[in-house]
Protein backbone atom coordinates (compact mmCIF):
# COMPACT_ATOMS: atom_id res chain seq x y z
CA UNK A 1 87.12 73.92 123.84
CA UNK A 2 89.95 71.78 122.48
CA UNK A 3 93.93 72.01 123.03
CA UNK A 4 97.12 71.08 122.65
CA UNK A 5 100.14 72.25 124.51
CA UNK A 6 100.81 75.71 122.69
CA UNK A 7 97.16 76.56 121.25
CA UNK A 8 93.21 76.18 122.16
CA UNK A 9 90.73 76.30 119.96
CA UNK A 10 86.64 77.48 121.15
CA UNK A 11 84.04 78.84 119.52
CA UNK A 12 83.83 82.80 119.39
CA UNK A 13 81.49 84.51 121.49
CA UNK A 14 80.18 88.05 121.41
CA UNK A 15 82.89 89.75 123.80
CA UNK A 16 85.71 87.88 121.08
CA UNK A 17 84.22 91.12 119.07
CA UNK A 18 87.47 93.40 119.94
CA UNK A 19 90.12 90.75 119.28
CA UNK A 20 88.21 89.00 116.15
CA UNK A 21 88.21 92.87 114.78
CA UNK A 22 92.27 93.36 116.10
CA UNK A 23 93.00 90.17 113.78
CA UNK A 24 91.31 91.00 110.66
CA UNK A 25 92.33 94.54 110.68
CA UNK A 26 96.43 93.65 111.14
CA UNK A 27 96.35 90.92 108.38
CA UNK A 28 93.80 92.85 105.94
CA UNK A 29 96.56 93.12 103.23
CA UNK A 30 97.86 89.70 103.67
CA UNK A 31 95.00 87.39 103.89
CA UNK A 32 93.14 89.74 100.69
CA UNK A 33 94.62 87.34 97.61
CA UNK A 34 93.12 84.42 99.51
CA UNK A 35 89.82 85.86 100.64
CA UNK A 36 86.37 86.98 99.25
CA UNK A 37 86.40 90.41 98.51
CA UNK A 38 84.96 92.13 101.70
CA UNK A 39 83.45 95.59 102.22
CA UNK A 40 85.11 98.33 104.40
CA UNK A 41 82.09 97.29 107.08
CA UNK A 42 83.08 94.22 107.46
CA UNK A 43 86.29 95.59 109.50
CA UNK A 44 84.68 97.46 111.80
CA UNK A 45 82.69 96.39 115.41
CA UNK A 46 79.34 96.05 114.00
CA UNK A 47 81.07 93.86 111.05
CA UNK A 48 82.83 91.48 113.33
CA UNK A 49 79.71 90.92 115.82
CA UNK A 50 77.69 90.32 113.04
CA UNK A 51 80.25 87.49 111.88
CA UNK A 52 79.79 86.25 115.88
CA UNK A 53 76.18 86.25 115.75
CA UNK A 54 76.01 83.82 112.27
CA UNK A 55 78.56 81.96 113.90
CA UNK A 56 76.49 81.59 116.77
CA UNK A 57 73.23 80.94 114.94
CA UNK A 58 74.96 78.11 112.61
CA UNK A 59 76.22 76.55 115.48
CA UNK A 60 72.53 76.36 117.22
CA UNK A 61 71.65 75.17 113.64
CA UNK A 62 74.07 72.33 112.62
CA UNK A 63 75.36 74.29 109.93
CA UNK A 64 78.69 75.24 111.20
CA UNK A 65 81.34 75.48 113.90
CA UNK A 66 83.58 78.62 114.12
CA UNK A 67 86.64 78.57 115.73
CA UNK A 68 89.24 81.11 117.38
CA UNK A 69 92.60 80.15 117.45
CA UNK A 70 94.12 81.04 120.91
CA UNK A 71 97.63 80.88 121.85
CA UNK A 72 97.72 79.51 124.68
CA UNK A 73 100.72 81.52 126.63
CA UNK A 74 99.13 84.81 126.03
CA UNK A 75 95.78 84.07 125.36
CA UNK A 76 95.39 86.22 122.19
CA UNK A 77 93.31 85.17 119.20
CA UNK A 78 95.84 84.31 116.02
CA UNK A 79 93.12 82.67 113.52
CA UNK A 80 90.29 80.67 113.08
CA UNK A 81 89.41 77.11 111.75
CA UNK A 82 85.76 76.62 110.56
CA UNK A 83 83.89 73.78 109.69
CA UNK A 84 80.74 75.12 107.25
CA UNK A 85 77.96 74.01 104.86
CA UNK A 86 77.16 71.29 107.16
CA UNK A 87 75.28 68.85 105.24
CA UNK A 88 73.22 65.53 106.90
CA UNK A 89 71.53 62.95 105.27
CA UNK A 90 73.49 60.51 103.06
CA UNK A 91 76.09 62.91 102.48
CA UNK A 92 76.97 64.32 106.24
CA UNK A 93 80.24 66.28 105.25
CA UNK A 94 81.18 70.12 105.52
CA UNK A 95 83.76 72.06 104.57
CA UNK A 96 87.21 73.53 106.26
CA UNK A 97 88.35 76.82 106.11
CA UNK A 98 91.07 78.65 107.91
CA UNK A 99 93.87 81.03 108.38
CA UNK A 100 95.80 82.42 110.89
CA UNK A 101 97.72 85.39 111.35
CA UNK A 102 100.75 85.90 108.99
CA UNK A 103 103.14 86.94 112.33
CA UNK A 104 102.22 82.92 113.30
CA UNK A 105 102.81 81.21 109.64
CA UNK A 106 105.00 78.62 109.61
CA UNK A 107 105.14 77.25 113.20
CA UNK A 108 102.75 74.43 113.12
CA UNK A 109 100.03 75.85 114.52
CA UNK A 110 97.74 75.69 112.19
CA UNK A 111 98.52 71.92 111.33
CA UNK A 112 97.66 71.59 115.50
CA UNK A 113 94.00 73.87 114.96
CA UNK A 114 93.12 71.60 111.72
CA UNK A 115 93.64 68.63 113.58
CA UNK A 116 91.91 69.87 117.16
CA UNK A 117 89.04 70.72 114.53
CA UNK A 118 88.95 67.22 112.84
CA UNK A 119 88.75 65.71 116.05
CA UNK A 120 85.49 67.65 116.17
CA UNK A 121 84.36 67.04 113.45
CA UNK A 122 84.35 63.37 113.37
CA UNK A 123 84.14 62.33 117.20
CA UNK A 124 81.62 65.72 118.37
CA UNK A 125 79.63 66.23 115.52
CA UNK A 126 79.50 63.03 114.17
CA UNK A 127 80.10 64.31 110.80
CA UNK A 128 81.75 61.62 107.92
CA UNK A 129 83.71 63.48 105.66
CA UNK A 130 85.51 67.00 105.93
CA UNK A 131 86.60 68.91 102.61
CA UNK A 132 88.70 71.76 101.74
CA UNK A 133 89.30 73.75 98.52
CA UNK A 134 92.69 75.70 98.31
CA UNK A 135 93.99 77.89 95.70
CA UNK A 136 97.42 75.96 93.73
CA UNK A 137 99.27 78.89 94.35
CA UNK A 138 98.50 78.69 98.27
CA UNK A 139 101.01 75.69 99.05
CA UNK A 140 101.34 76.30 102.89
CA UNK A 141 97.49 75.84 103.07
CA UNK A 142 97.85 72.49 100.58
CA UNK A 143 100.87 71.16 103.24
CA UNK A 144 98.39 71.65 106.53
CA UNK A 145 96.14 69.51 104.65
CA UNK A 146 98.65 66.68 103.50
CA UNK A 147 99.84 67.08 106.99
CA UNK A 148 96.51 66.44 108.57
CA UNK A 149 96.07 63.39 106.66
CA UNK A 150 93.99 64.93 103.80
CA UNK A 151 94.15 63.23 100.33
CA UNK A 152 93.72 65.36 97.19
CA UNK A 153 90.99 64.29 94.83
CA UNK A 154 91.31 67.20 92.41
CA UNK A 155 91.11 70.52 90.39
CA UNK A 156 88.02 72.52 89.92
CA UNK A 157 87.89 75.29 87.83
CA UNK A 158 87.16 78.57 88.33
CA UNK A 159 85.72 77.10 91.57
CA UNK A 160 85.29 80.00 94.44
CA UNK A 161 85.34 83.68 93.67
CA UNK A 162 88.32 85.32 95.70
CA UNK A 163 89.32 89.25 95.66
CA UNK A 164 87.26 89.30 92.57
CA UNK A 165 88.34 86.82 90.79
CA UNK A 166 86.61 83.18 89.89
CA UNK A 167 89.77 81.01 90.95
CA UNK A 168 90.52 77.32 90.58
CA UNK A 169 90.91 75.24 93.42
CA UNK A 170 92.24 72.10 94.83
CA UNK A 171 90.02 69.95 96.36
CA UNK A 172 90.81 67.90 99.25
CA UNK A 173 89.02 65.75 101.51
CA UNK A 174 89.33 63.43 104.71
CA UNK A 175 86.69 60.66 105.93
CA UNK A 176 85.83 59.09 109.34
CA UNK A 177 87.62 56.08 107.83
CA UNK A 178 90.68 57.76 107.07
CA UNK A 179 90.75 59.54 110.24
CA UNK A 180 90.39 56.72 112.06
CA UNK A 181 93.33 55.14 110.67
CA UNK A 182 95.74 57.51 110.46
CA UNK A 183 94.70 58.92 113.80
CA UNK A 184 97.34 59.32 116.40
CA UNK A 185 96.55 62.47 117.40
């Protein structure tokens, strides 16, 4: 568990179920052009603990870390901020996704997740580089990065499939080194 003044982020567990479901039902519509296309079972109980239990499992397996975004005066769960494809070896770097709810856009608090969440990542997990792919059109997501200290090294094409459609992506990316630098957080 890692916070700051107004949010804390912790890694789901199975009775996060309800509220994980709660979030993903209310911003269905909005978070769709950004997401994967997902079937109706994914928004139901069974859909969200199964999302839980890989969560889990990755997490027992070095392959990822899941987050829940909390807020902090009421406790409810706003978002999440995962770290996935965990990769060791000579590479050891993953990948960052996130969103939070669209009733929270705009406030920061996503810049404060990323950040809780790179501080994992390089000081917890020992990891050495974090990257993140975002859609041109998405420019909030591109300013959390640039915010978080995130340089962009890129387009590639037609690089994730999203609501159907193979969509290019910016690619950004942060390292231990650059972290450590720029790190006054």
């Amino acid at each position: 568990m890692l916070s700051t003044e107004r949010i804390t982020i912790r890694r789901l567990e199975r009775e996060d179920a309800e509220a994980l479901l709660q979030l993903r039902v209310a911003n269905r519509q909005y978070l769709e052009p950004f997401e994967p296309r997902f079937p109706d079972s994914y928004f139901t109980m069974a859909g969200q603990l199964e999302v839980i239990e890989q969560d889990l499992a990755k997490w027992d397996q070095d392959q990822g870390y899941g987050f829940g975004i909390f807020l902090n005066e009421t406790g409810s769960l706003t978002g999440r901020v995962n770290l996935s494809n965990v990769v060791r070896g000579a590479w050891q770097n993953c990948t960052l996704g996130y969103f939070i709810a669209e009733e929270q856009q705009g406030k920061g608090l996503m810049v404060e997740a990323v950040r809780l969440v790179l501080r994992f990542a390089f000081n917890e997990v020992d990891l050495h580089r974090v990257q993140a792919a975002v859609m041109p059109r998405n420019r909030r997501s591109s300013r959390v990065l640039e915010k978080t200290g995130f340089r962009y090294e890129g387009l590639s094409k037609r690089y994730l499939y999203i609501n159907q459609v193979w969509e290019d992506h910016l690619i950004y990316a942060l390292t231990r080194e650059d972290w450590e630098l720029g790190e006054d957080k």
